[in-house]
Every structure is written in structure tokens, then in C-alpha cells.
C-alpha atoms as a PDB file:
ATOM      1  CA  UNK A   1      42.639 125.619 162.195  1.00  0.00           C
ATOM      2  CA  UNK A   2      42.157 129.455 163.300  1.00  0.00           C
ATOM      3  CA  UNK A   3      45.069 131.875 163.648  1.00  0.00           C
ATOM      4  CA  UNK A   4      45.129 131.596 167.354  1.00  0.00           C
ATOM      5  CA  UNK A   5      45.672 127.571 167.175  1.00  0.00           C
ATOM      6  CA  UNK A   6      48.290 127.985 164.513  1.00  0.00           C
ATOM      7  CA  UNK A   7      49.915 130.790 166.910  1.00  0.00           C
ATOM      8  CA  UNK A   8      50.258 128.524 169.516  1.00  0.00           C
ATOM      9  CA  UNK A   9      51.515 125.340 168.050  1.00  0.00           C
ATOM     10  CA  UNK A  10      54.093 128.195 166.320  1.00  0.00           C
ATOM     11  CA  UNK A  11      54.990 129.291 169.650  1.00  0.00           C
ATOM     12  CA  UNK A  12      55.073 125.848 171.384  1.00  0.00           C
ATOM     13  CA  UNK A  13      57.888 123.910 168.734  1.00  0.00           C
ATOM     14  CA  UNK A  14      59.761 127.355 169.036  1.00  0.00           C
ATOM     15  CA  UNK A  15      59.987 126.414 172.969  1.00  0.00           C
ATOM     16  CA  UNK A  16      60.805 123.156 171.855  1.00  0.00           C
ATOM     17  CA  UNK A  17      63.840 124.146 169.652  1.00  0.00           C
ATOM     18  CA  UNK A  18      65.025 126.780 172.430  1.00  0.00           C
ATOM     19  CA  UNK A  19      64.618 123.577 174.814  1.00  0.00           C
ATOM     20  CA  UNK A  20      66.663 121.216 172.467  1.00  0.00           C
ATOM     21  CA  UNK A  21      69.248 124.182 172.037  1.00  0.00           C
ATOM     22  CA  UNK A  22      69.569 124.658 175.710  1.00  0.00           C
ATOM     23  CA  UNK A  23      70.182 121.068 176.402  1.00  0.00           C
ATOM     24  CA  UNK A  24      73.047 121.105 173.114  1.00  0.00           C
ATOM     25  CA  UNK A  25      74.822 124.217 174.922  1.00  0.00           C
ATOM     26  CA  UNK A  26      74.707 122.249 178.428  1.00  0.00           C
ATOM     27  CA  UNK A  27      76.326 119.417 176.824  1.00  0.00           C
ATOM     28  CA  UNK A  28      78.721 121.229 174.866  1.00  0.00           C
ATOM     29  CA  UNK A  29      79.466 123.450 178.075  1.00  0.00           C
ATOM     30  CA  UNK A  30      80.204 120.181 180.137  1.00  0.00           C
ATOM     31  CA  UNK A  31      81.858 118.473 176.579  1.00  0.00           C
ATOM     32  CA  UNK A  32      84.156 121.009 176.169  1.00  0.00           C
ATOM     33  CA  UNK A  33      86.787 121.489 178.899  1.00  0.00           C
ATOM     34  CA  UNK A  34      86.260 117.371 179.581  1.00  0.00           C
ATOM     35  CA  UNK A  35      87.933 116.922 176.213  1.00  0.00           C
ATOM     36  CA  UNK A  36      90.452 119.731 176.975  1.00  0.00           C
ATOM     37  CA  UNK A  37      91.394 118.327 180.392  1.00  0.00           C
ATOM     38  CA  UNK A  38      91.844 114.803 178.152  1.00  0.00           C
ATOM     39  CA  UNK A  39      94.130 115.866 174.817  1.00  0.00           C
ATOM     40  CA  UNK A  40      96.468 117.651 177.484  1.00  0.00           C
ATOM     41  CA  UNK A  41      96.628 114.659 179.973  1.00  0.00           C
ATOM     42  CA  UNK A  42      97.395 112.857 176.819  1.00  0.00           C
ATOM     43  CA  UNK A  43      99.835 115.495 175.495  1.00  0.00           C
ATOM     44  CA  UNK A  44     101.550 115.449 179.002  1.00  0.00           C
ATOM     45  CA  UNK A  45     102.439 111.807 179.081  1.00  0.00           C
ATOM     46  CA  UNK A  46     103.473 111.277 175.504  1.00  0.00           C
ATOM     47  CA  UNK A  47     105.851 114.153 175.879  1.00  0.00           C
ATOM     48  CA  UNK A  48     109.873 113.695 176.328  1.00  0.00           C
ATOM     49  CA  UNK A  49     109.786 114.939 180.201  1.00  0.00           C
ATOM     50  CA  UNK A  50     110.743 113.194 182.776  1.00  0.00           C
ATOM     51  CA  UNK A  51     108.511 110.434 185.219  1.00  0.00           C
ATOM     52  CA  UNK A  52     108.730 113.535 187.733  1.00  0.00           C
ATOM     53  CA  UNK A  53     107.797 116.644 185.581  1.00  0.00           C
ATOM     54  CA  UNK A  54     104.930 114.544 184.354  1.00  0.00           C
ATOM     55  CA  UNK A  55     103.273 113.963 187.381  1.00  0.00           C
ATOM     56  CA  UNK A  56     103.790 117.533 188.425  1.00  0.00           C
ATOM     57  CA  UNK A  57     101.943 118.532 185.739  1.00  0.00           C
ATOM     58  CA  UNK A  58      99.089 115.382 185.832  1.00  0.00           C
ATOM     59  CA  UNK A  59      98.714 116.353 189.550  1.00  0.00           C
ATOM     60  CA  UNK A  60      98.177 120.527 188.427  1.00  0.00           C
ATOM     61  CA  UNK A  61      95.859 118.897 185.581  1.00  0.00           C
ATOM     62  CA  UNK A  62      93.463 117.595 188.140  1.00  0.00           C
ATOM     63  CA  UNK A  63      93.964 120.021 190.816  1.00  0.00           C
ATOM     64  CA  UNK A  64      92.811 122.839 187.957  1.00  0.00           C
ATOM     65  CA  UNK A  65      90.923 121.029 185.549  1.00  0.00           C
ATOM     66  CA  UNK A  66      90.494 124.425 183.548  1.00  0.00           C
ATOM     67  CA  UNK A  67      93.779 126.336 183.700  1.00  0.00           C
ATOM     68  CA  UNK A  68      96.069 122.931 184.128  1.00  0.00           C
ATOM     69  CA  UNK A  69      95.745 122.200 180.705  1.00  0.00           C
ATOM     70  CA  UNK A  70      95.611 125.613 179.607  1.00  0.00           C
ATOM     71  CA  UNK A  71      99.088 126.678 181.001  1.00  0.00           C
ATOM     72  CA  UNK A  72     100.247 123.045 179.322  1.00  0.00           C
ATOM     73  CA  UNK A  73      99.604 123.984 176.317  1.00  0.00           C
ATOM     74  CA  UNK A  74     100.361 127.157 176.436  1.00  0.00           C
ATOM     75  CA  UNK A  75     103.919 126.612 178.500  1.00  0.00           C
ATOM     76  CA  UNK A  76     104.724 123.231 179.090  1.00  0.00           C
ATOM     77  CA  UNK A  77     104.353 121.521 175.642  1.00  0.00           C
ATOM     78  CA  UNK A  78     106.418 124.421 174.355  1.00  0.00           C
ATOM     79  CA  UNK A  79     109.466 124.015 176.948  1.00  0.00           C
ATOM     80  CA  UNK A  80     108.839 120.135 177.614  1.00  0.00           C
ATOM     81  CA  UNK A  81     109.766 119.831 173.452  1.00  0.00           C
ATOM     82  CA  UNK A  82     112.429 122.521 172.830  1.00  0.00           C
ATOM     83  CA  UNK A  83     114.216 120.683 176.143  1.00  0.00           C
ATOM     84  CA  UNK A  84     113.668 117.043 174.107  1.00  0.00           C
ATOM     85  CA  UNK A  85     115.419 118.976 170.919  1.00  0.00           C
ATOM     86  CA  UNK A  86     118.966 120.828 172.870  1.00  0.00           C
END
């Protein structure tokens, strides 16, 4: 095998990885905020509010599927459970 040869198979699996990396950030990109949207949709209706509260916030969940569950968990749990403990 000459140096170019060797060169190019180098070059060609380091595509590869940057390929197989690319496709792991993609899925981890679309992963992500999925599984964020979930755990506070989850969070939401296991918590001590009331039928109407939740589906206020299940209804701003899906309407923002980003900063829904953001502002739950950084809001809402926090007032839903020191209202469950007065």
C-alpha cells in the first residue's frame, strides 16, 4: 500500500466518523427537547393542581413545545407544590 492509498482510506473513515457524529448530534438535537416536552407533561399531571391549571399548562406545553416546559419547571412545579404544602 503507498502513502497516497493509506492517505485516503485515512481521510475516508475520518468522513465516516464525522458522518456517524453528525447523524448522533441530529438525533440528540431532535432527542432532547422530545424528552423535555415529556418529563414536564408528566410532571404537570402528577402534580397537586387542579383539573383546570393542568390543562392550562398541557395546552402552553404543546402550544410551546420549548419554553412550555421550561417555564414549568422553572415556575409552575415550584408554585403548583408550595400551594399543595399551605
Amino acid at each position: 500500500m503507498t502513502i497516497p492509498t493509506a492517505l485516503a482510506a485515512v481521510a475516508q473513515d475520518g468522513h465516516q466518523a464525522a458522518n456517524i457524529a453528525v447523524v448522533v448530534g441530529i438525533i440528540a438535537l431532535i432527542l432532547t427537547p422530545l424528552v423535555f416536552f415529556l418529563a414536564a407533561l408528566i410532571s404537570v399531571l402528577g402534580s397537586p393542581l387542579t383539573g383546570g391549571m393542568k390543562l392550562v399548562w398541557v395546552v402552553f406545553a404543546f402550544c410551546a413545545p420549548f419554553l412550555g416546559p421550561l417555564l414549568w419547571f422553572l415556575v409552575g412545579r415550584r408554585s403548583a407544590f408550595a400551594g399543595a404544602y399551605r
